[in-house]
Every structure is written in C-alpha cells, then in structure tokens.
N, C-alpha and C. Protein backbone atom coordinates (compact mmCIF):
# COMPACT_ATOMS: atom_id res chain seq x y z
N UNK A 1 0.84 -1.17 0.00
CA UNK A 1 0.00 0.00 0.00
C UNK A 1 0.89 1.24 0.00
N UNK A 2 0.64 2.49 -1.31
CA UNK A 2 1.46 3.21 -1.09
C UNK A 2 0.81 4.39 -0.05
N UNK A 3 1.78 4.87 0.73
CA UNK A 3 1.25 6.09 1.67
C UNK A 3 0.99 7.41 1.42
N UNK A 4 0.30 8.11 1.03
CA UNK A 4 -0.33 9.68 0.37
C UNK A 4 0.17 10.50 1.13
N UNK A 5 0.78 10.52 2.32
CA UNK A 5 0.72 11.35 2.74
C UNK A 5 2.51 11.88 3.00
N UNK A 6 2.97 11.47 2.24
CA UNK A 6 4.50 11.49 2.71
C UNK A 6 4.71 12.35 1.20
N UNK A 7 5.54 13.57 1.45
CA UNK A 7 5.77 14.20 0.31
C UNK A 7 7.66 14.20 -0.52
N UNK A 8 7.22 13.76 -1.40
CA UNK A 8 9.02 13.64 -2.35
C UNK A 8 9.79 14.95 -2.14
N UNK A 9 10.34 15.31 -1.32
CA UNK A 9 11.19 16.62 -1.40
C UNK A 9 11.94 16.31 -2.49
N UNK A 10 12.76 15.08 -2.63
CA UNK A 10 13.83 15.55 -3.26
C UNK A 10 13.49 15.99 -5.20
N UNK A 11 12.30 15.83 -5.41
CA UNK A 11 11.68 15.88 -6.83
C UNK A 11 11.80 17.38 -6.97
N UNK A 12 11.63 18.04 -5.95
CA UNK A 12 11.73 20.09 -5.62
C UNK A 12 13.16 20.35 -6.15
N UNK A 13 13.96 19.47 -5.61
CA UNK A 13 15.34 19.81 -5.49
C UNK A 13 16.10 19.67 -6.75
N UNK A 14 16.28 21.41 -7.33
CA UNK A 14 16.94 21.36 -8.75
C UNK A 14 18.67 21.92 -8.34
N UNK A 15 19.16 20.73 -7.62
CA UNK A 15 21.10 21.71 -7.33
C UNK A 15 21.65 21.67 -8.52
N UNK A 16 22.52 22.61 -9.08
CA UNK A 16 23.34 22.19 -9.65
C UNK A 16 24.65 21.31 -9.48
N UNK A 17 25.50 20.85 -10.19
CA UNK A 17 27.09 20.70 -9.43
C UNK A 17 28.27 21.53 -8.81
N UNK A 18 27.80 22.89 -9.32
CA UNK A 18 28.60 23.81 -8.39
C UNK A 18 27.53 24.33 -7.07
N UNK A 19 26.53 24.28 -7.09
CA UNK A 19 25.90 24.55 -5.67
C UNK A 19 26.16 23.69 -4.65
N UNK A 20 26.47 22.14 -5.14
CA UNK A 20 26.94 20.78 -4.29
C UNK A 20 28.01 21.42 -3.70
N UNK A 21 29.04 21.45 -4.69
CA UNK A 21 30.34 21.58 -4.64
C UNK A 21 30.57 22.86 -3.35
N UNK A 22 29.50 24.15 -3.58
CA UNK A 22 29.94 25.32 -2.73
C UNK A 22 29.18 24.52 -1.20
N UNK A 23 27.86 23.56 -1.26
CA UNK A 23 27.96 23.38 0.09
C UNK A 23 28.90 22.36 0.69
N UNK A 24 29.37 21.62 -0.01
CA UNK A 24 30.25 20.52 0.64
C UNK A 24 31.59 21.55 0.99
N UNK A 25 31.99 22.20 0.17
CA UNK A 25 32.96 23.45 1.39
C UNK A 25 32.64 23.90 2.20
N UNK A 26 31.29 24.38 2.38
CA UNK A 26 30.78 24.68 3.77
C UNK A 26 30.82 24.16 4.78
N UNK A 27 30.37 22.73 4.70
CA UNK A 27 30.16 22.04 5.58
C UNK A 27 32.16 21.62 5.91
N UNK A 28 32.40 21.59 5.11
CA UNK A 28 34.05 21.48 5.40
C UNK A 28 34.72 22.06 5.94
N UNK A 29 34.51 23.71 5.85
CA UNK A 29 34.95 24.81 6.45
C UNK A 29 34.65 24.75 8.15
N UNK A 30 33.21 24.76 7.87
CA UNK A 30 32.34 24.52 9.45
C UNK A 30 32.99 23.23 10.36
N UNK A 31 33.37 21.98 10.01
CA UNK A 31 34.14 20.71 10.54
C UNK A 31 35.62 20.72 11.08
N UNK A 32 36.01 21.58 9.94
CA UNK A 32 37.72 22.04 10.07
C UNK A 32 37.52 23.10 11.51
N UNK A 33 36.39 23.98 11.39
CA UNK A 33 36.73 25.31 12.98
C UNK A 33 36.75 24.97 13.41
N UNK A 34 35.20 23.55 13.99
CA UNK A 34 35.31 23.33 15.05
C UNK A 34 36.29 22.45 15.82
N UNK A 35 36.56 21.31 14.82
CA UNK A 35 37.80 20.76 15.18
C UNK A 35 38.88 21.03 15.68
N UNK A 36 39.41 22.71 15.09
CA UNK A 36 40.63 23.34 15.15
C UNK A 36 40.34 23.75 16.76
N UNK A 37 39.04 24.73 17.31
CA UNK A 37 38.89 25.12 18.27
C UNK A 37 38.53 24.10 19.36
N UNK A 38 38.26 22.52 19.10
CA UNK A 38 37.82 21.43 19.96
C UNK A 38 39.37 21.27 20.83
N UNK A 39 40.02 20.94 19.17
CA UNK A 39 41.70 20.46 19.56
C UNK A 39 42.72 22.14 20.21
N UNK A 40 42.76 23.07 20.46
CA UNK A 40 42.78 23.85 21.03
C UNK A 40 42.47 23.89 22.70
N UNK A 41 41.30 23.66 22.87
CA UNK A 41 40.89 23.45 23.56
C UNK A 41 41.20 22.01 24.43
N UNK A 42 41.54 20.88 24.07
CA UNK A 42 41.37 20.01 24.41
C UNK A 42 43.10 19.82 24.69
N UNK A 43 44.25 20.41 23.75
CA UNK A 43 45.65 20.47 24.01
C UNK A 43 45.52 21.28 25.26
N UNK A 44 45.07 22.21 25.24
CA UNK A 44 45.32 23.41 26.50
C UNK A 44 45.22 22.55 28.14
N UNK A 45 43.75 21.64 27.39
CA UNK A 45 43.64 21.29 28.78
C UNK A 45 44.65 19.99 29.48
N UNK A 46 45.32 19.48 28.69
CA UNK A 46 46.01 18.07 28.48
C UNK A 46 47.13 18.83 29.09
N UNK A 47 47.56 20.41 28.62
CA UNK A 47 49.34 20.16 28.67
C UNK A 47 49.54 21.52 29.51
N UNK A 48 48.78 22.08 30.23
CA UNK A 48 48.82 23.34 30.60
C UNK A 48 49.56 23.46 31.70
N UNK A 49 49.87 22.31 32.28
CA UNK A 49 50.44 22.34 33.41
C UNK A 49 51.86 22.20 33.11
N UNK A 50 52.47 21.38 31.45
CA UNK A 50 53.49 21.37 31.22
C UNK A 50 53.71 23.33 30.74
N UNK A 51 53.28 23.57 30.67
CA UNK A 51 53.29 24.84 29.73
C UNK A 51 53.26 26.37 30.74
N UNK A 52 52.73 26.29 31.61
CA UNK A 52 52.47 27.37 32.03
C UNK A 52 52.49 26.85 33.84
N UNK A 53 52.63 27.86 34.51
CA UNK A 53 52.78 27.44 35.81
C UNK A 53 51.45 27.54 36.48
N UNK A 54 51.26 27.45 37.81
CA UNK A 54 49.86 27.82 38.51
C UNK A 54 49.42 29.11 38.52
N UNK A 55 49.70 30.04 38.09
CA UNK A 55 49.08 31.53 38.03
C UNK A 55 48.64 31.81 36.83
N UNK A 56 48.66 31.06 35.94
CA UNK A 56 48.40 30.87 34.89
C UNK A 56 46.38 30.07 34.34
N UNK A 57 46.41 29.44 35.32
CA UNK A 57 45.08 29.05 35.23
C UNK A 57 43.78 29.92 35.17
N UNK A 58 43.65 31.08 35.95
CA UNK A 58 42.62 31.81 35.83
C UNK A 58 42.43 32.13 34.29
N UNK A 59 43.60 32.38 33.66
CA UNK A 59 43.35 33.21 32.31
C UNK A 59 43.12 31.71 31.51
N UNK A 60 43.71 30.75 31.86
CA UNK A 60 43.07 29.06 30.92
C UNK A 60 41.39 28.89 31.55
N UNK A 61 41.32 29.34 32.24
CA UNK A 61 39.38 28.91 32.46
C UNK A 61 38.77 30.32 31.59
N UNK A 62 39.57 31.25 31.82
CA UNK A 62 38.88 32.47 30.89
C UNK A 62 38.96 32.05 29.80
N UNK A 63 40.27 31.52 28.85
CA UNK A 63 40.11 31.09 27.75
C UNK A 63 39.32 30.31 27.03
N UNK A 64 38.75 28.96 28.21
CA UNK A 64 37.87 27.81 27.72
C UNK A 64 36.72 28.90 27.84
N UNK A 65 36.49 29.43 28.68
CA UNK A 65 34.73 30.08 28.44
C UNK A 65 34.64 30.61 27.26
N UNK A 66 35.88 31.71 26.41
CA UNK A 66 35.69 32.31 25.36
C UNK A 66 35.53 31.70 24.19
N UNK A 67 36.69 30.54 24.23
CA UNK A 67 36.43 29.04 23.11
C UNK A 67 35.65 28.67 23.14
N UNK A 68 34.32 28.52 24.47
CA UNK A 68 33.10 27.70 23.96
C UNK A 68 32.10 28.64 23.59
N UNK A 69 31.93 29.96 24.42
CA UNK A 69 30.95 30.80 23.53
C UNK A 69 31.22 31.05 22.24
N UNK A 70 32.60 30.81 21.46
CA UNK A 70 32.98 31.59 20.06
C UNK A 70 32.20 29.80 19.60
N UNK A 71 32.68 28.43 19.75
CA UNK A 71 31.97 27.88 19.03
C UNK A 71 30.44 28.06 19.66
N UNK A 72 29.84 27.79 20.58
CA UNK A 72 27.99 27.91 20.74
C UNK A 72 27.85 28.83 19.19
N UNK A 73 28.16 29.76 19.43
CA UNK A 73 27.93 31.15 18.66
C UNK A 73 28.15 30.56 17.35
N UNK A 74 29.42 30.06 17.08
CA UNK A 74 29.33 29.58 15.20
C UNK A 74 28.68 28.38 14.88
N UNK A 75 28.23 27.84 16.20
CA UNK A 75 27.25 26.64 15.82
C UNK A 75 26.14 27.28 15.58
N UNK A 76 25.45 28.33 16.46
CA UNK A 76 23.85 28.54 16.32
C UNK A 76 23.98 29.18 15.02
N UNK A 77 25.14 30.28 14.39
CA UNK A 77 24.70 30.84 13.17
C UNK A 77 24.92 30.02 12.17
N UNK A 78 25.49 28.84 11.95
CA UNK A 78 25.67 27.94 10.97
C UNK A 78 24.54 26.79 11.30
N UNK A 79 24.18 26.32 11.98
CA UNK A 79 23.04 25.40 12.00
C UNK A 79 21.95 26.20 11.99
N UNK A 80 21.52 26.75 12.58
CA UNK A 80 20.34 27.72 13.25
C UNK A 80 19.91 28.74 11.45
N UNK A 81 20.85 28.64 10.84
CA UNK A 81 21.23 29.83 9.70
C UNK A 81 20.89 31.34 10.42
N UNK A 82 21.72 31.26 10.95
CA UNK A 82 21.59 32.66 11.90
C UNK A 82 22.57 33.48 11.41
N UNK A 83 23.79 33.03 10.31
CA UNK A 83 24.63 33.85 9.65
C UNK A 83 23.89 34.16 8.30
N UNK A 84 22.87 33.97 7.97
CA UNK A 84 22.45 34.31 6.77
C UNK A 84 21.65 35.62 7.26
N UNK A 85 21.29 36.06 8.16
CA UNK A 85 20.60 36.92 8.85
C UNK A 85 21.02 38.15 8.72
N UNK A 86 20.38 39.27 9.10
CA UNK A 86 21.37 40.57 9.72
C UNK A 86 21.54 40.87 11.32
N UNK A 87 23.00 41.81 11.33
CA UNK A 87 23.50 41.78 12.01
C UNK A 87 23.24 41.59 13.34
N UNK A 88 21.92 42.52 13.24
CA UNK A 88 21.15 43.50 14.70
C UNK A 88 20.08 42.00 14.95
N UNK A 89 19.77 40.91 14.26
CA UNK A 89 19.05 40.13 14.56
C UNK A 89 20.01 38.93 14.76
N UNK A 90 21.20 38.49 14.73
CA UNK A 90 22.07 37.59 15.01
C UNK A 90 22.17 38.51 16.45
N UNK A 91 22.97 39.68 16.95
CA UNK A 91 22.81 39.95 18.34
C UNK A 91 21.81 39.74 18.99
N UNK A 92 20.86 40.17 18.14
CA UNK A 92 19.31 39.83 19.26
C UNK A 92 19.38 38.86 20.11
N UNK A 93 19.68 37.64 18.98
CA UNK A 93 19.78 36.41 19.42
C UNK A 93 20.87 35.91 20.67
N UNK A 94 21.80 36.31 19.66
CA UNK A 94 22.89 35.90 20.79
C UNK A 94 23.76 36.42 22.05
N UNK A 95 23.39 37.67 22.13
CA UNK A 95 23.81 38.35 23.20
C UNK A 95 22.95 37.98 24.68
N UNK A 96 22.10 37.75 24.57
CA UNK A 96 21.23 36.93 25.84
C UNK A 96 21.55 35.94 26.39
N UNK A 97 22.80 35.07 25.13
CA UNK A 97 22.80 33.82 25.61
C UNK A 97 24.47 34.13 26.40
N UNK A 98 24.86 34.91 25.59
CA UNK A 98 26.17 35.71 26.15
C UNK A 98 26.31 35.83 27.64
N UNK A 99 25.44 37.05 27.73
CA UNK A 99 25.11 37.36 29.54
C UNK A 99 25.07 36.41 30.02
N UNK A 100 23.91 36.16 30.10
CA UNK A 100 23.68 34.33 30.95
C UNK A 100 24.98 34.32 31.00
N UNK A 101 25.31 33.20 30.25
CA UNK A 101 26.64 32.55 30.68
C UNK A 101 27.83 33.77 31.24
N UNK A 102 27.85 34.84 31.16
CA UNK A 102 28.82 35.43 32.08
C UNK A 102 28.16 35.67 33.68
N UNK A 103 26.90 36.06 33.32
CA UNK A 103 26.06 36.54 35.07
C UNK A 103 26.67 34.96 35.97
N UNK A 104 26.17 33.86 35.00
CA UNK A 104 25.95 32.49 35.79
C UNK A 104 27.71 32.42 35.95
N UNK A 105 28.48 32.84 35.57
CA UNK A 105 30.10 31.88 35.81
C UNK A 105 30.11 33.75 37.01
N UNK A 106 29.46 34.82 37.04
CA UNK A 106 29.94 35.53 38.20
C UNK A 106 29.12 35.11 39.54
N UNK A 107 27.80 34.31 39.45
CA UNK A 107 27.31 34.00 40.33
C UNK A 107 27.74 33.13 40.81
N UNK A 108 28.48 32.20 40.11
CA UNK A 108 29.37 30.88 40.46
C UNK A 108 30.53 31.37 41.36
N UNK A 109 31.41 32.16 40.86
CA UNK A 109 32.53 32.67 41.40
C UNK A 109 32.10 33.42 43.02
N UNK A 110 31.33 34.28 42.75
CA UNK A 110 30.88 34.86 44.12
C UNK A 110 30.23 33.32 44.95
N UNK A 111 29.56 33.20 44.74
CA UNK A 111 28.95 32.11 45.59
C UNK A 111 29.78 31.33 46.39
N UNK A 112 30.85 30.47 45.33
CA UNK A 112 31.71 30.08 45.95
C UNK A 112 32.97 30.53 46.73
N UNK A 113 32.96 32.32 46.38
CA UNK A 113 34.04 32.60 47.67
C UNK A 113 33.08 32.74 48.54
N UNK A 114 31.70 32.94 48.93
CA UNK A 114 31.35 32.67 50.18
C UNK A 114 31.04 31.75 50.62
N UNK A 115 30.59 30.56 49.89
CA UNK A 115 30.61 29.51 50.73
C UNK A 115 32.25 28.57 51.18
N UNK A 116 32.83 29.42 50.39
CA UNK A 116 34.58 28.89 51.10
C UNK A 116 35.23 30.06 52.41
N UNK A 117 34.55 31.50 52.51
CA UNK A 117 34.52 31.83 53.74
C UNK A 117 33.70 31.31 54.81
N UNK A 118 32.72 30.68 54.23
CA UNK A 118 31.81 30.09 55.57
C UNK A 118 32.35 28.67 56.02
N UNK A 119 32.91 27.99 55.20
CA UNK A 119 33.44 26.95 55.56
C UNK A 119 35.13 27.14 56.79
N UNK A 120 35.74 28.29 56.27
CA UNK A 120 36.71 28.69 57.08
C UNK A 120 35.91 29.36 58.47
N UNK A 121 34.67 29.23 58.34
CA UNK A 121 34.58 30.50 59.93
C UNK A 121 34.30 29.00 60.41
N UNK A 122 33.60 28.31 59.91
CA UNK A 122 32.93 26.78 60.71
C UNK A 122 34.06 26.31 61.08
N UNK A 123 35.63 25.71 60.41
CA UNK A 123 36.19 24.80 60.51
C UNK A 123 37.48 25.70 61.15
C-alpha cells in the first residue's frame, strides 16, 4: 500500500554541481573550525600544566569560556542559519545567551568565595 501522505522533497530539489560543490565546502569549512577550536581546547587542557605554571590558570578557564561561547555562537549561526541573517538580529539572538553565561560563571565565582569563607569561619 502506497502512503499519500509522505511528500518527495527531493523531486523540488533542482542543485546544480557547483551549488553541491559550494555546500560541501561549507560544511568542510564549518568541521575544520570546530575541530581546530575542539583540539585547542582540548591540548590546552592536556598540557597546561606542562606549559604554564599555577598563576596561569585563571586566564586558561577564561580562555575555555571564550572558546566555547565563540563555538555555541558559530554553531547557532551555521546550524540555526543565523549567519544568513542581519547583524542586529544575530545579536538579538545571541547576546542573551552571552550574559547568561557570564552573570551564571559571576554568580558561580561569588557564591563560591562565600561559601569557602563560611566553611573557614565553621572549621
């Protein structure tokens, strides 16, 4: 029994071979960042201790926060097609998600120097 209700997209779909060709770079381009910024990220955290001494860490947790908002951010405008957009409506979007994540890593930080002064008045 055939089913009526299921529609042939791909019969719509007139690509040419250079439209293939320009998205399979895309998607290539997009695989190669994130990779580059995964492995970045993922050396830093492996060797940082060979590399840099202990005073050095605050600015490696600043760094991972900035590496993951720069990919969130090139993920939502490349999946999301939020780079096909304009400018003032890609901020719309993404500056909310921005804050957040800075309010929440200052509420984190405060929180926990007081609950590590309260633990020093207890103990």
């Amino acid at each position: 029994m055939k089913r009526d209700d299921i529609i042939e997209y791909s019969l719509d779909a007139h690509h040419s071979e250079e439209e293939g060709r320009k998205i399979r770079k895309k998607i290539w381009m997009v695989t190669l960042f994130l990779a580059v910024v995964t492995t970045i990220e993922v050396t830093l955290g492996a060797y940082w201790k060979d590399w840099f001494d202990e005073s050095a860490w605050n600015t490696i947790k600043l760094t991972y926060v900035v590496l993951t908002l720069v990919k969130a951010a090139y993920i939502v405008m490349t999946f999301m097609h939020l780079g096909d957009e304009r400018r003032n409506i890609r901020l719309i979007i993404l500056a909310p998600y921005v804050f957040f994540i800075l309010y929440l890593l200052y509420i984190g930080l405060v929180e926990s120097n007081y609950v590590h002064k309260v633990w020093e008045t207890l103990l």
